[in-house]
PDB file of N, CA and C in Angstrom:
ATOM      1  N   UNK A   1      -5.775  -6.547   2.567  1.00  0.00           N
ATOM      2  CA  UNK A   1      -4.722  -7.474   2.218  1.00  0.00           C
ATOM      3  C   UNK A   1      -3.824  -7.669   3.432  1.00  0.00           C
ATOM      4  N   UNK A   2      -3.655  -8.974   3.662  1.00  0.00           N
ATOM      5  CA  UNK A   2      -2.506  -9.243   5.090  1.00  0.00           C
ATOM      6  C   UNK A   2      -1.369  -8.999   4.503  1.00  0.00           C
ATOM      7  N   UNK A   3      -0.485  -9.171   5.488  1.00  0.00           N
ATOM      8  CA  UNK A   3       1.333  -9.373   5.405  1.00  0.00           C
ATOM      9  C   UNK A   3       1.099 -10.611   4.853  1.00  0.00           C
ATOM     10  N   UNK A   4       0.895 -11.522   4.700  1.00  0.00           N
ATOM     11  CA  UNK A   4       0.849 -13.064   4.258  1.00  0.00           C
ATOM     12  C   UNK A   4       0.585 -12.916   3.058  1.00  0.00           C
ATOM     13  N   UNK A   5      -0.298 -11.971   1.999  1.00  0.00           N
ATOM     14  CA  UNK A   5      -0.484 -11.672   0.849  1.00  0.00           C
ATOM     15  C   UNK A   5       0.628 -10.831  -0.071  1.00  0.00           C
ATOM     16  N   UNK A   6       1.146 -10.004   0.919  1.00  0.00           N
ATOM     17  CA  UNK A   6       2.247  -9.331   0.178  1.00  0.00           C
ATOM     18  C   UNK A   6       3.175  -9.994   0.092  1.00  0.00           C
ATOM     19  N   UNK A   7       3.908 -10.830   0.788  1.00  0.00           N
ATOM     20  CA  UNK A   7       5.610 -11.034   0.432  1.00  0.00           C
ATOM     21  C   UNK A   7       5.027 -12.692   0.445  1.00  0.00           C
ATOM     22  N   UNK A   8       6.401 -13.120  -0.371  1.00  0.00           N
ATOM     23  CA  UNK A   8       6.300 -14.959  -0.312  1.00  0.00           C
ATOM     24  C   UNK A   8       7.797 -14.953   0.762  1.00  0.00           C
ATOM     25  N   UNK A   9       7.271 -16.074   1.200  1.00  0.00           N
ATOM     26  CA  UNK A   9       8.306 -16.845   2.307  1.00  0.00           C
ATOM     27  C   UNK A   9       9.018 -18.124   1.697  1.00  0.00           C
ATOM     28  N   UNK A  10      10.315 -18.157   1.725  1.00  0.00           N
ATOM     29  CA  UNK A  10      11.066 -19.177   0.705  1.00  0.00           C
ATOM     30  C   UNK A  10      11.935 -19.996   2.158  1.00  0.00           C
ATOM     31  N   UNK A  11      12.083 -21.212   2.771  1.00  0.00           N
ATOM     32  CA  UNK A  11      12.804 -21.882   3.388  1.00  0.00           C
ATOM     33  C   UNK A  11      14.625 -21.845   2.674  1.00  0.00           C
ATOM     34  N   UNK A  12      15.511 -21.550   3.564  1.00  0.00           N
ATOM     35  CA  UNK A  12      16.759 -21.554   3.562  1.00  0.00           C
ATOM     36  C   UNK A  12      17.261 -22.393   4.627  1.00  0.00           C
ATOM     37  N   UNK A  13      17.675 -23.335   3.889  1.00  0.00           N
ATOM     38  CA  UNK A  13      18.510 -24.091   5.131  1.00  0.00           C
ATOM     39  C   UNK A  13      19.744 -23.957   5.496  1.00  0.00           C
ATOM     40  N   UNK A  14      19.745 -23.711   6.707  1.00  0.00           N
ATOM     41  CA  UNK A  14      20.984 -23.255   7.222  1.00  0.00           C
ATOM     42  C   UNK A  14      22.232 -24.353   8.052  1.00  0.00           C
ATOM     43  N   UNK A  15      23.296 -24.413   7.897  1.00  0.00           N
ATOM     44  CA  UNK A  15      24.327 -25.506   8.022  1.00  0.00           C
ATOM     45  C   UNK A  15      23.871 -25.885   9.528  1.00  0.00           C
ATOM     46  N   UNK A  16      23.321 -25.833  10.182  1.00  0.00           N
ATOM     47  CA  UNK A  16      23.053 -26.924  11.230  1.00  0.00           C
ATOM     48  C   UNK A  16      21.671 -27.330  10.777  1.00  0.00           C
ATOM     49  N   UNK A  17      21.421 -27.020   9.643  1.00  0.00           N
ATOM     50  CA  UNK A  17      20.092 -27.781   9.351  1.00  0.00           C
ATOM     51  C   UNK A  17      18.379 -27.409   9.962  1.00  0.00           C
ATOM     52  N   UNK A  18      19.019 -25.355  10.849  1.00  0.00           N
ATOM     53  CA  UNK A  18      17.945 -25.725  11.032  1.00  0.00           C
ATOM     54  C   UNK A  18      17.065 -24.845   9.838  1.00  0.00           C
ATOM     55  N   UNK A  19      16.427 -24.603   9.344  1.00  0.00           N
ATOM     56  CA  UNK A  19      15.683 -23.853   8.471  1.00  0.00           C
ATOM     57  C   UNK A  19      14.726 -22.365   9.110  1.00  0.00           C
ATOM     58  N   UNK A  20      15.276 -21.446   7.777  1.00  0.00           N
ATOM     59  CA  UNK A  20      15.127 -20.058   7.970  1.00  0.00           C
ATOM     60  C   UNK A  20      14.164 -18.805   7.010  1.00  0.00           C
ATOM     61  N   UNK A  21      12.953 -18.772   7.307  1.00  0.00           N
ATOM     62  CA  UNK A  21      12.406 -18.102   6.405  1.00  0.00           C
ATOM     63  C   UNK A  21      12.660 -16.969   6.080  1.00  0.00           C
ATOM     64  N   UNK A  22      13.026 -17.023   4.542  1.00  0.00           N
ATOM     65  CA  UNK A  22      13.579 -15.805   4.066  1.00  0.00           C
ATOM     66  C   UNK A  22      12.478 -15.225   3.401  1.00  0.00           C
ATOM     67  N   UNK A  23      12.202 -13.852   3.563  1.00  0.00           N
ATOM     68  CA  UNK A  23      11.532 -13.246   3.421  1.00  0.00           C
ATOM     69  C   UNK A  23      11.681 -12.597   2.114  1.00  0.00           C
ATOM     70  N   UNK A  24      11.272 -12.948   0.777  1.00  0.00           N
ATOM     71  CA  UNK A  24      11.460 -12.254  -0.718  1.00  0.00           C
ATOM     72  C   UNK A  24      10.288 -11.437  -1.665  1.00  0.00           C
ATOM     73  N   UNK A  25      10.734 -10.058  -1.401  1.00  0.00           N
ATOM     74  CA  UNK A  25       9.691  -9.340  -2.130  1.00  0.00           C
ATOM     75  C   UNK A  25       9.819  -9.436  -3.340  1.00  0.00           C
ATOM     76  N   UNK A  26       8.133  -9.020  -3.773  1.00  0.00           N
ATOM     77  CA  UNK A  26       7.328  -9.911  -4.651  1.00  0.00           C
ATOM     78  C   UNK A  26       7.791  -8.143  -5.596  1.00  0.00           C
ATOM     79  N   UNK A  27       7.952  -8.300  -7.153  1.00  0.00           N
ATOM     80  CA  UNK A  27       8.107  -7.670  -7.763  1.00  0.00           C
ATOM     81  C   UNK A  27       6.378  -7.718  -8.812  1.00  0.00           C
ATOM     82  N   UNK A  28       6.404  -6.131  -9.240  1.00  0.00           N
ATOM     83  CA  UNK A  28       5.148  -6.327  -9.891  1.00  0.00           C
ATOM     84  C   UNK A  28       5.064  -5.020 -10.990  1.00  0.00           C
ATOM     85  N   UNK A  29       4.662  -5.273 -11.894  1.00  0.00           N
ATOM     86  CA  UNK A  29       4.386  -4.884 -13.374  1.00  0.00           C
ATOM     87  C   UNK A  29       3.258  -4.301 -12.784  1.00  0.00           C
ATOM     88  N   UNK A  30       3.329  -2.370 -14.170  1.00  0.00           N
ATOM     89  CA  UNK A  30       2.793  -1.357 -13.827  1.00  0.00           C
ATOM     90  C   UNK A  30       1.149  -1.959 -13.842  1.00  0.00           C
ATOM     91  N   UNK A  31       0.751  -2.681 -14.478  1.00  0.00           N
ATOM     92  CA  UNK A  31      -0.794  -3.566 -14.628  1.00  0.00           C
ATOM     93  C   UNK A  31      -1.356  -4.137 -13.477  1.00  0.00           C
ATOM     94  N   UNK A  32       0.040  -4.751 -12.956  1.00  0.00           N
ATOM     95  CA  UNK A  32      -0.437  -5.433 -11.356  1.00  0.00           C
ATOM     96  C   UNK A  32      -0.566  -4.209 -10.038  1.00  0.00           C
ATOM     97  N   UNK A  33       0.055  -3.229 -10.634  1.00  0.00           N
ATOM     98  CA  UNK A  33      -0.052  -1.966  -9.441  1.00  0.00           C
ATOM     99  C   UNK A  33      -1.479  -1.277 -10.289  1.00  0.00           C
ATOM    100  N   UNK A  34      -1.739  -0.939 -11.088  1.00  0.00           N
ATOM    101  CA  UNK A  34      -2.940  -0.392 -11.284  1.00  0.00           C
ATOM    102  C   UNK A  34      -4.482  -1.319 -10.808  1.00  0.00           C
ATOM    103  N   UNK A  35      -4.300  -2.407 -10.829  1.00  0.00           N
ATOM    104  CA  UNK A  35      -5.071  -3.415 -10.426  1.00  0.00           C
ATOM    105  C   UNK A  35      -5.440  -3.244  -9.203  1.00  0.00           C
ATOM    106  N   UNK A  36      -3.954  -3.278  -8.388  1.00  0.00           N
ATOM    107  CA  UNK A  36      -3.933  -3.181  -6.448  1.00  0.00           C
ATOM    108  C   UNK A  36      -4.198  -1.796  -6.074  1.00  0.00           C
ATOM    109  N   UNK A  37      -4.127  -0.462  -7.363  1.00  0.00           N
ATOM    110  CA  UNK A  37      -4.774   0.717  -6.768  1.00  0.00           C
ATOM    111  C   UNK A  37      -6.093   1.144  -7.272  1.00  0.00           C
ATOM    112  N   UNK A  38      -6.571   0.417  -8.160  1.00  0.00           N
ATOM    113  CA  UNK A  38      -7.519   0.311  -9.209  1.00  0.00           C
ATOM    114  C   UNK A  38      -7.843   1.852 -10.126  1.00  0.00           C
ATOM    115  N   UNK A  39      -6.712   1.959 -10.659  1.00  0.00           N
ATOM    116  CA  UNK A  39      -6.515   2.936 -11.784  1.00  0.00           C
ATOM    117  C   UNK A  39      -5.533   2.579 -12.956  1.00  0.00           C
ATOM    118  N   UNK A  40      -5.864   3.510 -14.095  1.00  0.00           N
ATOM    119  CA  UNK A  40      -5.462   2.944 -14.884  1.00  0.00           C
ATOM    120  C   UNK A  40      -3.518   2.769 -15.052  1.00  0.00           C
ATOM    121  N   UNK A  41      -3.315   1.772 -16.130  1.00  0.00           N
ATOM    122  CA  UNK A  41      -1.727   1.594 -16.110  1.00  0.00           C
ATOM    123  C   UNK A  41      -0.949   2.736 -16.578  1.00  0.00           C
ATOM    124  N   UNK A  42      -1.620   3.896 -17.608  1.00  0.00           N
ATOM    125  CA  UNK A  42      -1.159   5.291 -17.671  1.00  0.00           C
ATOM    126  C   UNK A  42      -1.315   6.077 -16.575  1.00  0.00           C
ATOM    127  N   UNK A  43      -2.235   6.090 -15.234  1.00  0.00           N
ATOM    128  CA  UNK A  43      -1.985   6.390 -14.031  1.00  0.00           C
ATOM    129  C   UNK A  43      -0.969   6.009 -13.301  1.00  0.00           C
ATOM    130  N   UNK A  44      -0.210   4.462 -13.457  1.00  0.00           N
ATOM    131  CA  UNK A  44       0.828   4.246 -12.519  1.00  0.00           C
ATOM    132  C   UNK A  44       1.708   5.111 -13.238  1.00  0.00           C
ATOM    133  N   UNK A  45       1.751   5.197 -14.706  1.00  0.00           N
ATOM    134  CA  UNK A  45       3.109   5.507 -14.953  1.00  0.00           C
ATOM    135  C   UNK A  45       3.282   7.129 -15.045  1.00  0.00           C
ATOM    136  N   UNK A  46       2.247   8.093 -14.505  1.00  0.00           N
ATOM    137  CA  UNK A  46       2.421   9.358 -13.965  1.00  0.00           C
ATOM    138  C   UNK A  46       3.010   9.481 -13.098  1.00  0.00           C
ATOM    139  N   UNK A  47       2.379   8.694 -12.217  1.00  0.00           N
ATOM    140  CA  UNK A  47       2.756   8.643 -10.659  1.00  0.00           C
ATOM    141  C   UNK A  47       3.976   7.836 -10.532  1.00  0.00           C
ATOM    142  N   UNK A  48       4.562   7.149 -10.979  1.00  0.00           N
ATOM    143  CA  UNK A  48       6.248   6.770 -10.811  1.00  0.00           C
ATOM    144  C   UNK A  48       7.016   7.928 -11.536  1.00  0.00           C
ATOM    145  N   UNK A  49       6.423   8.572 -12.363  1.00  0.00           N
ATOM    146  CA  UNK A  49       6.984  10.168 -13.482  1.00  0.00           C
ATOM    147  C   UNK A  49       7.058  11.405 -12.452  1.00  0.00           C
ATOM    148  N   UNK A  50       6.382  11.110 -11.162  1.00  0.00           N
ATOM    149  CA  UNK A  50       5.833  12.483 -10.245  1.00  0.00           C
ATOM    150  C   UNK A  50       4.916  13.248 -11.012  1.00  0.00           C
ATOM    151  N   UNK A  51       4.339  12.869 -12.020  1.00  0.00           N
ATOM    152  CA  UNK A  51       3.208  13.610 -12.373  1.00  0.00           C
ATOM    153  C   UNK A  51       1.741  13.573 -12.133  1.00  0.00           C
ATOM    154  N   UNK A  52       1.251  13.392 -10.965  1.00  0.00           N
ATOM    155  CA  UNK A  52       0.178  13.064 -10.118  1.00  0.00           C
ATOM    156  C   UNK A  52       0.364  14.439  -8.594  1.00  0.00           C
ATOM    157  N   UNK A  53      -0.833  15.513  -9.105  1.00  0.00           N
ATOM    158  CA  UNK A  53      -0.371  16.459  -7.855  1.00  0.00           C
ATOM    159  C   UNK A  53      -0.721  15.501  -6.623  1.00  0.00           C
ATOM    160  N   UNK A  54       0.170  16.234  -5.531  1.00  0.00           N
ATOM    161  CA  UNK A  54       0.404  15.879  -4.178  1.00  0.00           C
ATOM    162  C   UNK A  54       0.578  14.481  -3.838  1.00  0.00           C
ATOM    163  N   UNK A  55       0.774  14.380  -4.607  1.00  0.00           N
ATOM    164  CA  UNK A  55       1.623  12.721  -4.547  1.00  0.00           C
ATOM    165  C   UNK A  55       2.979  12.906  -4.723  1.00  0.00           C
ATOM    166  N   UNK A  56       3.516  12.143  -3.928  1.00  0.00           N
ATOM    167  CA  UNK A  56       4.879  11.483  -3.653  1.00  0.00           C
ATOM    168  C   UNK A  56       4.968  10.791  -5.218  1.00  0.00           C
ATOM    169  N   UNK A  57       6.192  11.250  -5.752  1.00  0.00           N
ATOM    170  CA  UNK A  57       6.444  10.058  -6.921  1.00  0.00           C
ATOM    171  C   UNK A  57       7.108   8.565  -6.588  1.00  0.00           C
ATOM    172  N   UNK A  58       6.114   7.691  -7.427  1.00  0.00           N
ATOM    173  CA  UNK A  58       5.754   6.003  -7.063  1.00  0.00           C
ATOM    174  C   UNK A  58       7.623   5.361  -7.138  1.00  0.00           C
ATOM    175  N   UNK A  59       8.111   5.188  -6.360  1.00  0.00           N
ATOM    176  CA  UNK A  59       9.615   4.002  -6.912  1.00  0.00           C
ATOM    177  C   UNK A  59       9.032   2.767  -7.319  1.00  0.00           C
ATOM    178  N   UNK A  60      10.156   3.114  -8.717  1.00  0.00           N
ATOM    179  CA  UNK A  60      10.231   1.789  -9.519  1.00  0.00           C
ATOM    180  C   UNK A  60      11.579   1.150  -9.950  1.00  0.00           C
ATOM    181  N   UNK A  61      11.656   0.539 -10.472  1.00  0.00           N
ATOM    182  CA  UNK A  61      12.921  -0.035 -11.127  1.00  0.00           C
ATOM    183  C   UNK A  61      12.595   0.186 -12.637  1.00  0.00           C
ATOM    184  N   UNK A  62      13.511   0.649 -13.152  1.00  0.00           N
ATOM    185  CA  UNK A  62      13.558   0.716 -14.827  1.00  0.00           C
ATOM    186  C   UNK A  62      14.480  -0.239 -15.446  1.00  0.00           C
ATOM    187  N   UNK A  63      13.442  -1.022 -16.080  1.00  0.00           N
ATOM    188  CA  UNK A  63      14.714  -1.507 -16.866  1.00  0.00           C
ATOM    189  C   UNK A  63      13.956  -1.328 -18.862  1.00  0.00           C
ATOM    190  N   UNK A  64      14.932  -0.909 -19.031  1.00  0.00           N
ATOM    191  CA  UNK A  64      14.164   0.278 -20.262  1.00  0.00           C
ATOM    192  C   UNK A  64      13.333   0.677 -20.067  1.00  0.00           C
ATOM    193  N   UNK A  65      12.616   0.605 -21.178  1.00  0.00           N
ATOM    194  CA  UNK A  65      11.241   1.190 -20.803  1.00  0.00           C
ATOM    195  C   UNK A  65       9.977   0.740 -19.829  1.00  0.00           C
ATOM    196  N   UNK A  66      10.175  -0.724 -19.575  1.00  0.00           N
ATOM    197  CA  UNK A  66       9.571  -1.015 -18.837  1.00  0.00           C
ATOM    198  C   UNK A  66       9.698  -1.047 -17.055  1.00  0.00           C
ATOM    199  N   UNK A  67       8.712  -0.846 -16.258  1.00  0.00           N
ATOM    200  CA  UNK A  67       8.934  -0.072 -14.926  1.00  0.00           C
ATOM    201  C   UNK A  67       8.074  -1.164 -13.890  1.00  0.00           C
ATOM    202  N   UNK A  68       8.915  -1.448 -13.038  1.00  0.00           N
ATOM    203  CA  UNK A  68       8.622  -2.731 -11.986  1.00  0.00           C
ATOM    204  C   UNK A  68       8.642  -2.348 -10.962  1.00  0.00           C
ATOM    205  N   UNK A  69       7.399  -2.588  -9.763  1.00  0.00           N
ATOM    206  CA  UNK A  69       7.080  -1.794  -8.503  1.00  0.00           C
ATOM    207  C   UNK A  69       7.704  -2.805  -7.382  1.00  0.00           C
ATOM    208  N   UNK A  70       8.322  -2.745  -6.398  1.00  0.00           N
ATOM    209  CA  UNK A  70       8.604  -3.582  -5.291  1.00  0.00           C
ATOM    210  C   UNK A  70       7.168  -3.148  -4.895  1.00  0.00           C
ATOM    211  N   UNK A  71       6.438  -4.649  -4.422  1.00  0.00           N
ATOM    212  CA  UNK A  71       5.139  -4.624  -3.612  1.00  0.00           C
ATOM    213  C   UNK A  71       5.737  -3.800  -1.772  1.00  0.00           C
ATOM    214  N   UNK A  72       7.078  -3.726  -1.474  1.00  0.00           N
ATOM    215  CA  UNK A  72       6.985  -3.282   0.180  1.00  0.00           C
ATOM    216  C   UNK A  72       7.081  -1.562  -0.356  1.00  0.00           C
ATOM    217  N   UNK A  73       7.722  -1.579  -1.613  1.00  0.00           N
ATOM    218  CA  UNK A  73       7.688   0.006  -1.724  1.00  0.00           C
ATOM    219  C   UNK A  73       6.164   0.381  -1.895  1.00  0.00           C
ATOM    220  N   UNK A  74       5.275  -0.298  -3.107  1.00  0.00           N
ATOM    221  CA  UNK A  74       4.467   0.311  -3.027  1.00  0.00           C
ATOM    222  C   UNK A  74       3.582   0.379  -2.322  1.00  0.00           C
ATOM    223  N   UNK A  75       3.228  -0.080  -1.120  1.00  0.00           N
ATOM    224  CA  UNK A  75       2.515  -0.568   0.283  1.00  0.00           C
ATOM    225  C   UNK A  75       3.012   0.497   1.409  1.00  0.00           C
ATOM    226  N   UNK A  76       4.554   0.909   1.222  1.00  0.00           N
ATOM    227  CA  UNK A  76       5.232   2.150   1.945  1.00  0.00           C
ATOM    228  C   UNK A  76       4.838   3.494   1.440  1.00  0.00           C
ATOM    229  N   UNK A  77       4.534   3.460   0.067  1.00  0.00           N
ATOM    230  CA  UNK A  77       4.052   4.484  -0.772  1.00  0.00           C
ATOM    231  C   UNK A  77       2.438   4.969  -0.341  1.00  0.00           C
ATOM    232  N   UNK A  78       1.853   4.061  -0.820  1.00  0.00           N
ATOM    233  CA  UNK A  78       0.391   4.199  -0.881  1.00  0.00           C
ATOM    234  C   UNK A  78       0.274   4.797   1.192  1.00  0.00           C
ATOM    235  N   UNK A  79       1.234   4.258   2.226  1.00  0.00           N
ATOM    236  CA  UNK A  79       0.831   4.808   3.907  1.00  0.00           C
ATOM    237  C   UNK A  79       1.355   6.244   3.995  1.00  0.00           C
ATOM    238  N   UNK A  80       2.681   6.097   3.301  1.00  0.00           N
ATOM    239  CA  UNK A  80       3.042   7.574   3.334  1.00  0.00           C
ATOM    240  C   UNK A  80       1.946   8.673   2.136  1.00  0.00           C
ATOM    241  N   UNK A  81       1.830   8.022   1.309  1.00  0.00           N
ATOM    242  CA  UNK A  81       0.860   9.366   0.493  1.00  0.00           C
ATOM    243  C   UNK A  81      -0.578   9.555   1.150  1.00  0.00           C
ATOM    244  N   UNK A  82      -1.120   8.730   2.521  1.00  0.00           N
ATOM    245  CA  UNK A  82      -2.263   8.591   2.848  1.00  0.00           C
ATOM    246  C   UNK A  82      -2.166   9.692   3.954  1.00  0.00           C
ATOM    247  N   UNK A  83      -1.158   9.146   4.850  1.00  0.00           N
ATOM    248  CA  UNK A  83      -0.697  10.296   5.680  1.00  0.00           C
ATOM    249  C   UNK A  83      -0.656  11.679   5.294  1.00  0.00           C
ATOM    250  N   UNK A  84      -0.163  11.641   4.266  1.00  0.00           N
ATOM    251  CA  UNK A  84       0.244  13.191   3.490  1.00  0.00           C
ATOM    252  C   UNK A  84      -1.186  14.110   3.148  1.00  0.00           C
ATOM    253  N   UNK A  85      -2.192  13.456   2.829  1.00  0.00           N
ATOM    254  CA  UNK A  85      -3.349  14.202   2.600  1.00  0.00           C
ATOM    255  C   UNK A  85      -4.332  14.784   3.448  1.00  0.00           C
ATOM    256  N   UNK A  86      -3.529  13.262   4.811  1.00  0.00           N
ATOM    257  CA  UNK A  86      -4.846  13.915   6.245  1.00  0.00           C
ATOM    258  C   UNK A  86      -3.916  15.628   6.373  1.00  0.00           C
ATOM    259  N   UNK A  87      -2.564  15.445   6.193  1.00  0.00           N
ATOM    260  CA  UNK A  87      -1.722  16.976   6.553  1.00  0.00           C
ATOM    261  C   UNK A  87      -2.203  17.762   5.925  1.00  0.00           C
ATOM    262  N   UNK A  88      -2.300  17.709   4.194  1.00  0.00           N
ATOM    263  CA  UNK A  88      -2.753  18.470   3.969  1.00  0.00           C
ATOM    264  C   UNK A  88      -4.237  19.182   3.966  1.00  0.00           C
ATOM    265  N   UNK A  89      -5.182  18.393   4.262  1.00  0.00           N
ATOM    266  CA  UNK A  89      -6.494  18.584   4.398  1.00  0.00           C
ATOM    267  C   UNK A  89      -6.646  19.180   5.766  1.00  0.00           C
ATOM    268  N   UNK A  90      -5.587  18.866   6.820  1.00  0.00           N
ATOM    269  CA  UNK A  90      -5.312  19.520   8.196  1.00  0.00           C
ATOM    270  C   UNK A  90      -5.378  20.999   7.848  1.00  0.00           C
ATOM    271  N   UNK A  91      -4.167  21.328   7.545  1.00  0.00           N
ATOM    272  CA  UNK A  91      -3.430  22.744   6.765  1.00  0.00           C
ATOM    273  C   UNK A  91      -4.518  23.358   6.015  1.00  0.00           C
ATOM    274  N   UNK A  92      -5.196  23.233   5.397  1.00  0.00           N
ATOM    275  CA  UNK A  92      -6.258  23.890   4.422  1.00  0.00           C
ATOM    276  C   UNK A  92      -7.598  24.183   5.766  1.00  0.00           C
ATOM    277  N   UNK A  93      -8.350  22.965   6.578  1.00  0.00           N
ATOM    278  CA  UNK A  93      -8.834  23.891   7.293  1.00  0.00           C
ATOM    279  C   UNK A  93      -8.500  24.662   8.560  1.00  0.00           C
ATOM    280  N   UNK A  94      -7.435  24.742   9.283  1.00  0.00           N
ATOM    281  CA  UNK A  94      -6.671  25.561   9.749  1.00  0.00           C
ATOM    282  C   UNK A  94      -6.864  26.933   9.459  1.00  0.00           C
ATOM    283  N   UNK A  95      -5.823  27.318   7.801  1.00  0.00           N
ATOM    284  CA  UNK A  95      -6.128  27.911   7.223  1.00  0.00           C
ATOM    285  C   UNK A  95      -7.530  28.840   7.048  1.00  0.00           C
ATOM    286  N   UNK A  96      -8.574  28.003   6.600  1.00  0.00           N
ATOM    287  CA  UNK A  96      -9.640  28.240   6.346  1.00  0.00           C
ATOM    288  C   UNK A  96     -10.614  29.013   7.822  1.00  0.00           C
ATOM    289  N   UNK A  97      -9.817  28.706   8.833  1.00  0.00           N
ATOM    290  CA  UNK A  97     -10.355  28.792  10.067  1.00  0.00           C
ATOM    291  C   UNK A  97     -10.110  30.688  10.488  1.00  0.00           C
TER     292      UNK A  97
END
């Protein structure tokens, strides 16, 4: 997926007229994040709970019960929890060594 897929670009015109792309992240329902990680929608909602070992717990927005992912968080999420496993898989054979 590009940068061009994640965020939409909205024109703002600015008082000398010249125009300014504003950059507006795309909000997305726990269905549309299980889709983009391809697991199920009771999987996202562990993993925004922190109940997914060695995972980072997912940020969301709550509004009651229902839970809405910023696409830059979860794109920041998914590099940082990727990172986190080469460490730990580092650490274990180290260890093992």
């Amino acid at each position: 997926m590009t940068t061009s897929d994640q965020v939409k670009r909205t024109p703002d015109a600015m008082s000398d007229g010249v125009v300014n792309m504003r950059v507006v992240d795309e909000i997305l329902t726990a269905d549309e994040v299980a889709r983009d990680l391809r697991c199920s929608k009771a999987h996202v909602y562990k993993a925004i709970n922190g109940r997914v070992g060695r995972v980072s717990p997912l940020p969301a927005i709550s509004m009651g019960r229902k839970k809405l992912v910023r696409r830059s968080a979860l794109e920041r999420w998914k590099r940082a929890n990727e990172r986190g496993s080469d460490i730990v898989n580092t650490v274990a054979e180290i260890g093992a060594v």
